[in-house]
C-alpha atoms as a PDB file:
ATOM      1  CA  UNK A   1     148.753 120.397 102.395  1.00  0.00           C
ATOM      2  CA  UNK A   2     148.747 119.716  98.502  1.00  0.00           C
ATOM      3  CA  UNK A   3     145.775 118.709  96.361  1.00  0.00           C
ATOM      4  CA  UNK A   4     147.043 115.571  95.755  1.00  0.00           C
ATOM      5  CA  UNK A   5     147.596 114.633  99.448  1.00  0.00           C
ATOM      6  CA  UNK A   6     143.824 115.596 100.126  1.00  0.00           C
ATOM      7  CA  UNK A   7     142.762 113.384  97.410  1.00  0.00           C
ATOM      8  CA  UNK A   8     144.640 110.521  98.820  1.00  0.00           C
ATOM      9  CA  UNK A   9     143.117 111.520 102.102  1.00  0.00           C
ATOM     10  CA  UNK A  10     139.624 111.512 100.753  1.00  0.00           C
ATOM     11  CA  UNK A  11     140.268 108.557  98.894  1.00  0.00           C
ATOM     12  CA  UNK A  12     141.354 106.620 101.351  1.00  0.00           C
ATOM     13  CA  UNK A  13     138.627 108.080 103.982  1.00  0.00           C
ATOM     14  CA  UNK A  14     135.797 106.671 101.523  1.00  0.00           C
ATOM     15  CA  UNK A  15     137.312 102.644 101.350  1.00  0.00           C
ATOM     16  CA  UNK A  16     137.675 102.776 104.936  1.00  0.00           C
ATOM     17  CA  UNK A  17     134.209 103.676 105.096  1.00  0.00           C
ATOM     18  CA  UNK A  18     132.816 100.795 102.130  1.00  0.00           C
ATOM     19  CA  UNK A  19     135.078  98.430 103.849  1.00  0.00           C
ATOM     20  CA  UNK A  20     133.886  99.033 107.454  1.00  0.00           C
ATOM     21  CA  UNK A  21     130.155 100.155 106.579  1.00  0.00           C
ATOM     22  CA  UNK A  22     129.583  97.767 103.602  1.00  0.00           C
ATOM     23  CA  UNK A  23     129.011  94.934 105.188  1.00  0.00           C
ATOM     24  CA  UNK A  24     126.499  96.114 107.581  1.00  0.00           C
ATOM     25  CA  UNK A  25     124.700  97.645 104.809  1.00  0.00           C
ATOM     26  CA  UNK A  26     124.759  94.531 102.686  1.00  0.00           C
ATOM     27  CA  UNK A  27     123.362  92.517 105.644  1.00  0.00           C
ATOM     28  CA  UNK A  28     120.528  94.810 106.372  1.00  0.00           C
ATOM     29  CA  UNK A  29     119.406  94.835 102.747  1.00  0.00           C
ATOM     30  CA  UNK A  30     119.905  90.881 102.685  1.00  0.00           C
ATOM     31  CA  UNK A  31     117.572  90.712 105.914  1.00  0.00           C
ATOM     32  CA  UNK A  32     115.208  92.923 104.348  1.00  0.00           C
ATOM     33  CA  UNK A  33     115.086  90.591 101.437  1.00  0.00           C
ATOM     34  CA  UNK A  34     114.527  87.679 103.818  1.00  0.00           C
ATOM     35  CA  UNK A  35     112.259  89.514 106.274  1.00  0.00           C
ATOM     36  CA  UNK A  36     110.163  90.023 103.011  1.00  0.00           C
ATOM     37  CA  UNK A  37     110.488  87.086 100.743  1.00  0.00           C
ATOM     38  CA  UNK A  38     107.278  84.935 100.858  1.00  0.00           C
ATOM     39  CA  UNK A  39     107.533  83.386  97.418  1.00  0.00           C
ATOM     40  CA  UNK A  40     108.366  79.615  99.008  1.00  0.00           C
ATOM     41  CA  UNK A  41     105.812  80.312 102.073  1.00  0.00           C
ATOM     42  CA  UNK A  42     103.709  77.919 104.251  1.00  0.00           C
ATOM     43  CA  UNK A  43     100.338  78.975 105.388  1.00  0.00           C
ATOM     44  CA  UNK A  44      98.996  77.557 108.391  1.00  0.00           C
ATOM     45  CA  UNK A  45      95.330  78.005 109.885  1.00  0.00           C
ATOM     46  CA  UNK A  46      94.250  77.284 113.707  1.00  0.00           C
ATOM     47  CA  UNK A  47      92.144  78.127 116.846  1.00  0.00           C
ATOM     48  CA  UNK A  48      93.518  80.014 119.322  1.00  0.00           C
ATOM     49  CA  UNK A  49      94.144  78.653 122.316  1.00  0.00           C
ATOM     50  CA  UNK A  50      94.616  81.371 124.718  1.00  0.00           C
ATOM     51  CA  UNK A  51      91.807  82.240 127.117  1.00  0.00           C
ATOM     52  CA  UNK A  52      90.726  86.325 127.501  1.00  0.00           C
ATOM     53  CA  UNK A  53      88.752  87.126 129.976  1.00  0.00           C
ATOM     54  CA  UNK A  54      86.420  89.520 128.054  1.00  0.00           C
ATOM     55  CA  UNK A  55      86.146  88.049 125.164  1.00  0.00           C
ATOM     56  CA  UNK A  56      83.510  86.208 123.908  1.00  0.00           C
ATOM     57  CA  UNK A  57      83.526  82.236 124.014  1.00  0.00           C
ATOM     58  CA  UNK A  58      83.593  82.015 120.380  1.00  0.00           C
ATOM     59  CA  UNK A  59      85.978  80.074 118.586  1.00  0.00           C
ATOM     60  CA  UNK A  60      88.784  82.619 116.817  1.00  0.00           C
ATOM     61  CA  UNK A  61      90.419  80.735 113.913  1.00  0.00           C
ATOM     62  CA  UNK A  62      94.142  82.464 112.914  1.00  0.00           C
ATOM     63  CA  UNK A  63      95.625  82.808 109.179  1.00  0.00           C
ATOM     64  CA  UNK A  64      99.359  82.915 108.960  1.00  0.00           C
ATOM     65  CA  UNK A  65     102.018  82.516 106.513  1.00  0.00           C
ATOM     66  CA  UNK A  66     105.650  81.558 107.053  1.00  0.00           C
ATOM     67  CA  UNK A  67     108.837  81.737 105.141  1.00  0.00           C
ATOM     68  CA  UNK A  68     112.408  79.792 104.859  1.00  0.00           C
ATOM     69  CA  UNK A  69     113.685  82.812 107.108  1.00  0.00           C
ATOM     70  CA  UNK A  70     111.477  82.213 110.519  1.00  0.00           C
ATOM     71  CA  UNK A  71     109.364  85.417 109.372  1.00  0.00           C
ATOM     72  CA  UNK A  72     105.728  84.940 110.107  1.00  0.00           C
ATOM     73  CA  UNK A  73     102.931  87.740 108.768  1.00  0.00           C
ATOM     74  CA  UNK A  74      99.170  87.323 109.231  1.00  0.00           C
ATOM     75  CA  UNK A  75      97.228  86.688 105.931  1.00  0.00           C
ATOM     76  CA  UNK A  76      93.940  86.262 104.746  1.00  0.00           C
ATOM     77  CA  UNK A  77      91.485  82.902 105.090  1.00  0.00           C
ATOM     78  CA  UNK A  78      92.278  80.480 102.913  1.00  0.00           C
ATOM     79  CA  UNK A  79      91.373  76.949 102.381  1.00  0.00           C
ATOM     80  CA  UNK A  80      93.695  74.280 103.491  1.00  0.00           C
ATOM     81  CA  UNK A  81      95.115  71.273 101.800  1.00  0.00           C
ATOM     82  CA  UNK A  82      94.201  67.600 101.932  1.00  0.00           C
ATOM     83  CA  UNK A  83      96.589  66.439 104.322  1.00  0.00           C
ATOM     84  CA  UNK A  84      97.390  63.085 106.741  1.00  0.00           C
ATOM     85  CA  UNK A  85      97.514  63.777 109.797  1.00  0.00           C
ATOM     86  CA  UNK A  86      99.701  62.176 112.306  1.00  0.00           C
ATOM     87  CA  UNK A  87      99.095  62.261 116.221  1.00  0.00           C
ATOM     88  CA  UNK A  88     100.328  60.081 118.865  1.00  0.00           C
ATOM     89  CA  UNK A  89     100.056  59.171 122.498  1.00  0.00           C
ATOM     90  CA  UNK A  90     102.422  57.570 125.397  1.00  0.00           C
ATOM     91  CA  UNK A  91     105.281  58.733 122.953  1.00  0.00           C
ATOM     92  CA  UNK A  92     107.189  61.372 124.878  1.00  0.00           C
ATOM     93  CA  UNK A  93     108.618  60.645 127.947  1.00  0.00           C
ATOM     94  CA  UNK A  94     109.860  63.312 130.753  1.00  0.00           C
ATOM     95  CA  UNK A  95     113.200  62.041 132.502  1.00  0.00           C
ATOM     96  CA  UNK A  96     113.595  65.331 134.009  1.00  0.00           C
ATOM     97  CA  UNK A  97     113.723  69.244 133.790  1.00  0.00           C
ATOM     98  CA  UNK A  98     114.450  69.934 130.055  1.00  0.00           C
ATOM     99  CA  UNK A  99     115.393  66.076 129.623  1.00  0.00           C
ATOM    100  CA  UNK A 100     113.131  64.521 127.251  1.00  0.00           C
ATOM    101  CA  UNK A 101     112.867  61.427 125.502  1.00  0.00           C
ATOM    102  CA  UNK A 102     111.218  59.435 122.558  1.00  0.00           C
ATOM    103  CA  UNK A 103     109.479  56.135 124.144  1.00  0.00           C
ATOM    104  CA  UNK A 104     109.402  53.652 120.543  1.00  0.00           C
ATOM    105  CA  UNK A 105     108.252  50.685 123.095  1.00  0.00           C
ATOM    106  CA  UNK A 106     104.997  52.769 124.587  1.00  0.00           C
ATOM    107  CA  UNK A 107     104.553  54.883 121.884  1.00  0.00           C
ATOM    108  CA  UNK A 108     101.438  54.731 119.301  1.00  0.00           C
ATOM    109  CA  UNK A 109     100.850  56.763 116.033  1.00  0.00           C
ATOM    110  CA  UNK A 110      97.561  57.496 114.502  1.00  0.00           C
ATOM    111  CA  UNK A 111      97.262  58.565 111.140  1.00  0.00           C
ATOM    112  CA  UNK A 112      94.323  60.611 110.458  1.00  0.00           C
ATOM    113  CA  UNK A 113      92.509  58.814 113.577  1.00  0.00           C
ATOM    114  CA  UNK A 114      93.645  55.124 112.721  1.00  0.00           C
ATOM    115  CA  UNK A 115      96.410  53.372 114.634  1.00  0.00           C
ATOM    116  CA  UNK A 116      99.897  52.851 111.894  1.00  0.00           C
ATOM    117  CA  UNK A 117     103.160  51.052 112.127  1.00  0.00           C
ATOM    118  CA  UNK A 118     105.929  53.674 112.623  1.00  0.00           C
ATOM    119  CA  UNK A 119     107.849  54.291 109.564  1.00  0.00           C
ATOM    120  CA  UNK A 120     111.866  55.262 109.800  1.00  0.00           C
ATOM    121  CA  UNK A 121     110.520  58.765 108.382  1.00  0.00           C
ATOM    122  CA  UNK A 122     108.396  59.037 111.432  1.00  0.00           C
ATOM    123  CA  UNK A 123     110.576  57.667 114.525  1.00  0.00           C
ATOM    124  CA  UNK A 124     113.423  59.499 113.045  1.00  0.00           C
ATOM    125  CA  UNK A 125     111.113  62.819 113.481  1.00  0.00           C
ATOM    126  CA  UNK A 126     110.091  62.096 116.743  1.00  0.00           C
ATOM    127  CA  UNK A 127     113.561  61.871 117.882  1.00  0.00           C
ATOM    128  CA  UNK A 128     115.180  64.816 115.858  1.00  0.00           C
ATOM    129  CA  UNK A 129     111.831  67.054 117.507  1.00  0.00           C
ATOM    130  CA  UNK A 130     112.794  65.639 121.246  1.00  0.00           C
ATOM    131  CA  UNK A 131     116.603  66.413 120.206  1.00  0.00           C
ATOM    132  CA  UNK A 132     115.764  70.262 119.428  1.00  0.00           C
ATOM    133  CA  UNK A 133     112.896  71.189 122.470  1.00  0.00           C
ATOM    134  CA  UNK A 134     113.921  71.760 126.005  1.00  0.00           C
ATOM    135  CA  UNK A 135     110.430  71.551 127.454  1.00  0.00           C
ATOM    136  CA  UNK A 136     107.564  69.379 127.777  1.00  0.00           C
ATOM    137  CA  UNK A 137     105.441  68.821 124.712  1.00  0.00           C
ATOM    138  CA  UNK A 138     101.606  68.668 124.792  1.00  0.00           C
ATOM    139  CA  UNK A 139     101.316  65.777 122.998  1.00  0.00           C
ATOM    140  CA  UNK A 140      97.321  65.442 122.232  1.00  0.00           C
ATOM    141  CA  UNK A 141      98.143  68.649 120.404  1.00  0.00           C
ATOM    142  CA  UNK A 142     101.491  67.315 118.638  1.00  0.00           C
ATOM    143  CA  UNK A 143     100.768  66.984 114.853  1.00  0.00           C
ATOM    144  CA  UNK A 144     102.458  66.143 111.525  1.00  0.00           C
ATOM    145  CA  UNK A 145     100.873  67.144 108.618  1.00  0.00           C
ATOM    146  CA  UNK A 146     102.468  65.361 105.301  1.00  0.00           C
ATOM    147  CA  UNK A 147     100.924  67.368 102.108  1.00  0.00           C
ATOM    148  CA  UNK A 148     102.420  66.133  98.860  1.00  0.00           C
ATOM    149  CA  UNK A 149     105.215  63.799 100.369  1.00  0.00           C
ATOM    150  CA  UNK A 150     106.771  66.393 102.755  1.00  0.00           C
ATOM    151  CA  UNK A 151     106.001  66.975 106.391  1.00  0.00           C
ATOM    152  CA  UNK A 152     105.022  69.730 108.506  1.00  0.00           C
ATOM    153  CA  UNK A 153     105.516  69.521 112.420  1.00  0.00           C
ATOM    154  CA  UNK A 154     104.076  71.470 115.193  1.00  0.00           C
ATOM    155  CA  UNK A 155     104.969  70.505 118.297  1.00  0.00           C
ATOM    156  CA  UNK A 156     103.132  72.627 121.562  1.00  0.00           C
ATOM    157  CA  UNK A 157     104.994  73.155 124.582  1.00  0.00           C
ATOM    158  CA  UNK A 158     104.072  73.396 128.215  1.00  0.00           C
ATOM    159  CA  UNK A 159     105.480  76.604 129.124  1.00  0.00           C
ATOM    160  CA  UNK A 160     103.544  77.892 132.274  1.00  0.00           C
ATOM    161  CA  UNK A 161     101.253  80.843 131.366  1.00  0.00           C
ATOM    162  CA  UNK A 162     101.389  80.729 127.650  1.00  0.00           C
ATOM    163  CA  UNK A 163     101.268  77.704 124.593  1.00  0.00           C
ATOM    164  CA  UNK A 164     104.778  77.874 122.689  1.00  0.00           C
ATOM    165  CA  UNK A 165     104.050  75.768 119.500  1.00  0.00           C
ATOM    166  CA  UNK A 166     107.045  74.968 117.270  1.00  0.00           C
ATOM    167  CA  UNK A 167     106.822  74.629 113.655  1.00  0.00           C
ATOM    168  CA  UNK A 168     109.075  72.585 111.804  1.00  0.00           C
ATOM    169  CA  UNK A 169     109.454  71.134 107.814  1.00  0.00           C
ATOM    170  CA  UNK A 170     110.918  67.398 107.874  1.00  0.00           C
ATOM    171  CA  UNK A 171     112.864  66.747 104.856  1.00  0.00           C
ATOM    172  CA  UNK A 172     112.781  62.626 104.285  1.00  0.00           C
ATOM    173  CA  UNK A 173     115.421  62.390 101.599  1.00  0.00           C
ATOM    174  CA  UNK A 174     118.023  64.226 103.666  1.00  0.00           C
ATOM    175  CA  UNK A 175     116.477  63.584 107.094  1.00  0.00           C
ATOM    176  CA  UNK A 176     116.944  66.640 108.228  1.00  0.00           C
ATOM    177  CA  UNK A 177     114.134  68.446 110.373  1.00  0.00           C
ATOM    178  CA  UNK A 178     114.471  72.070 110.289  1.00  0.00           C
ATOM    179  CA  UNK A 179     112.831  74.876 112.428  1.00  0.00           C
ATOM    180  CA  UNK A 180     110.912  77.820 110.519  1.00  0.00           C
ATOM    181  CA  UNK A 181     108.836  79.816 113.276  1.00  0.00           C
ATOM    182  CA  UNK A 182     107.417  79.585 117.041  1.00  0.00           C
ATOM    183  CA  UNK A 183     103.717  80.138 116.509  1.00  0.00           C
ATOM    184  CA  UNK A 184     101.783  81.266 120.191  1.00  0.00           C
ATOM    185  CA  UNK A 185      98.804  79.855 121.804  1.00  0.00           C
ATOM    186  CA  UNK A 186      97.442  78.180 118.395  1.00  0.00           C
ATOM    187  CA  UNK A 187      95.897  74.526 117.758  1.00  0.00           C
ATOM    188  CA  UNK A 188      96.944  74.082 114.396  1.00  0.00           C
ATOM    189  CA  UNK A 189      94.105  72.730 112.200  1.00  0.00           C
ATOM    190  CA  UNK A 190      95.119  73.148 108.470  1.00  0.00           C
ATOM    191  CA  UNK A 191      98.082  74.041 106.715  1.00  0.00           C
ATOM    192  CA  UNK A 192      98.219  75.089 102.622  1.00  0.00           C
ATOM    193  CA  UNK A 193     101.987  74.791 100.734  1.00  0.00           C
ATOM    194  CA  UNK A 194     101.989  78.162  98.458  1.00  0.00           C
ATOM    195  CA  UNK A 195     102.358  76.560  94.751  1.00  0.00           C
ATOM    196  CA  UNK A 196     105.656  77.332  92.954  1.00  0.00           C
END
């Protein structure tokens, strides 16, 4: 076989391999990046929930931070932001197994303790959280937190042995509600938006 023939083999041998391997290797490093990006994060403070037998009955508070890429890592205490927040009653209605629904005539919102009208921004996340969870939602423990205009949605499920809470970010201008992170056995008490 000549020189230049083993070249071509070789040559040809290495874009086969940056054509079929590249990809992969450009995902992994772009997941890394996400994995690890914090820099538009959302921390998010509460008591856990979850009962050990052999533990002591004091209250455990949790420190988390979550990113755009449904990565969660524990952090340090901080101190959270003035928020309103929203809680409801008689506002989520089971039809049937993983058929839920969003009761407007029954349904009452509180902001920060004090009974409200329901704003569009507010029915239209009720609906859009009923749309996206297949199981029952613990509603004295359903809360929206709006910190400088935007929203922040946690939404605990009854799933049998353990607390499932879903954590969403409600954008009003585009209505769209979108999922960042399922957070375990936690009543959410505080949340703090990482400044830009």
């Amino acid at each position: 076989m000549s020189k230049k023939i083993k070249i071509l083999l070789i040559g040809i041998l290495i874009i086969t391999l940056i054509v079929c391997i590249g990809p992969f290797i450009i995902s992994l490093f772009m997941n890394y990046i996400h994995t690890n990006d914090f820099t538009n994060s959302i921390y998010i403070m509460g008591i856990d929930t979850y009962p050990r037998l052999f533990e002591s009955k004091k209250t455990k508070i949790k420190y988390y931070e979550v990113n755009d890429f449904n990565n969660v890592r524990k952090t340090w205490k901080f101190i959270p932001d003035e928020a309103d927040i929203y809680t409801s009653e008689s506002c989520f209605v089971d039809k049937a197994i993983h058929i839920i629904e969003f009761d407007l005539t029954k349904c009452v919102v509180y902001k920060n303790g004090k009974e409200i009208e329901k704003t569009p921004e507010i029915i239209d996340m009720y609906e859009k959280v009923v749309k996206s969870i297949e199981h029952s939602i613990i509603e004295p423990d359903f809360k929206i937190f709006e910190i400088n205009n935007e929203y922040y949605v946690f939404a605990p499920l009854n799933v049998n042995m353990h607390t499932p809470v879903y954590f969403f970010r409600y954008n009003k201008e585009l209505k769209e509600l979108k999922f960042l992170y399922q957070l375990e056995n936690i009543d959410v008490t505080g949340v703090k938006v990482k400044n830009k």
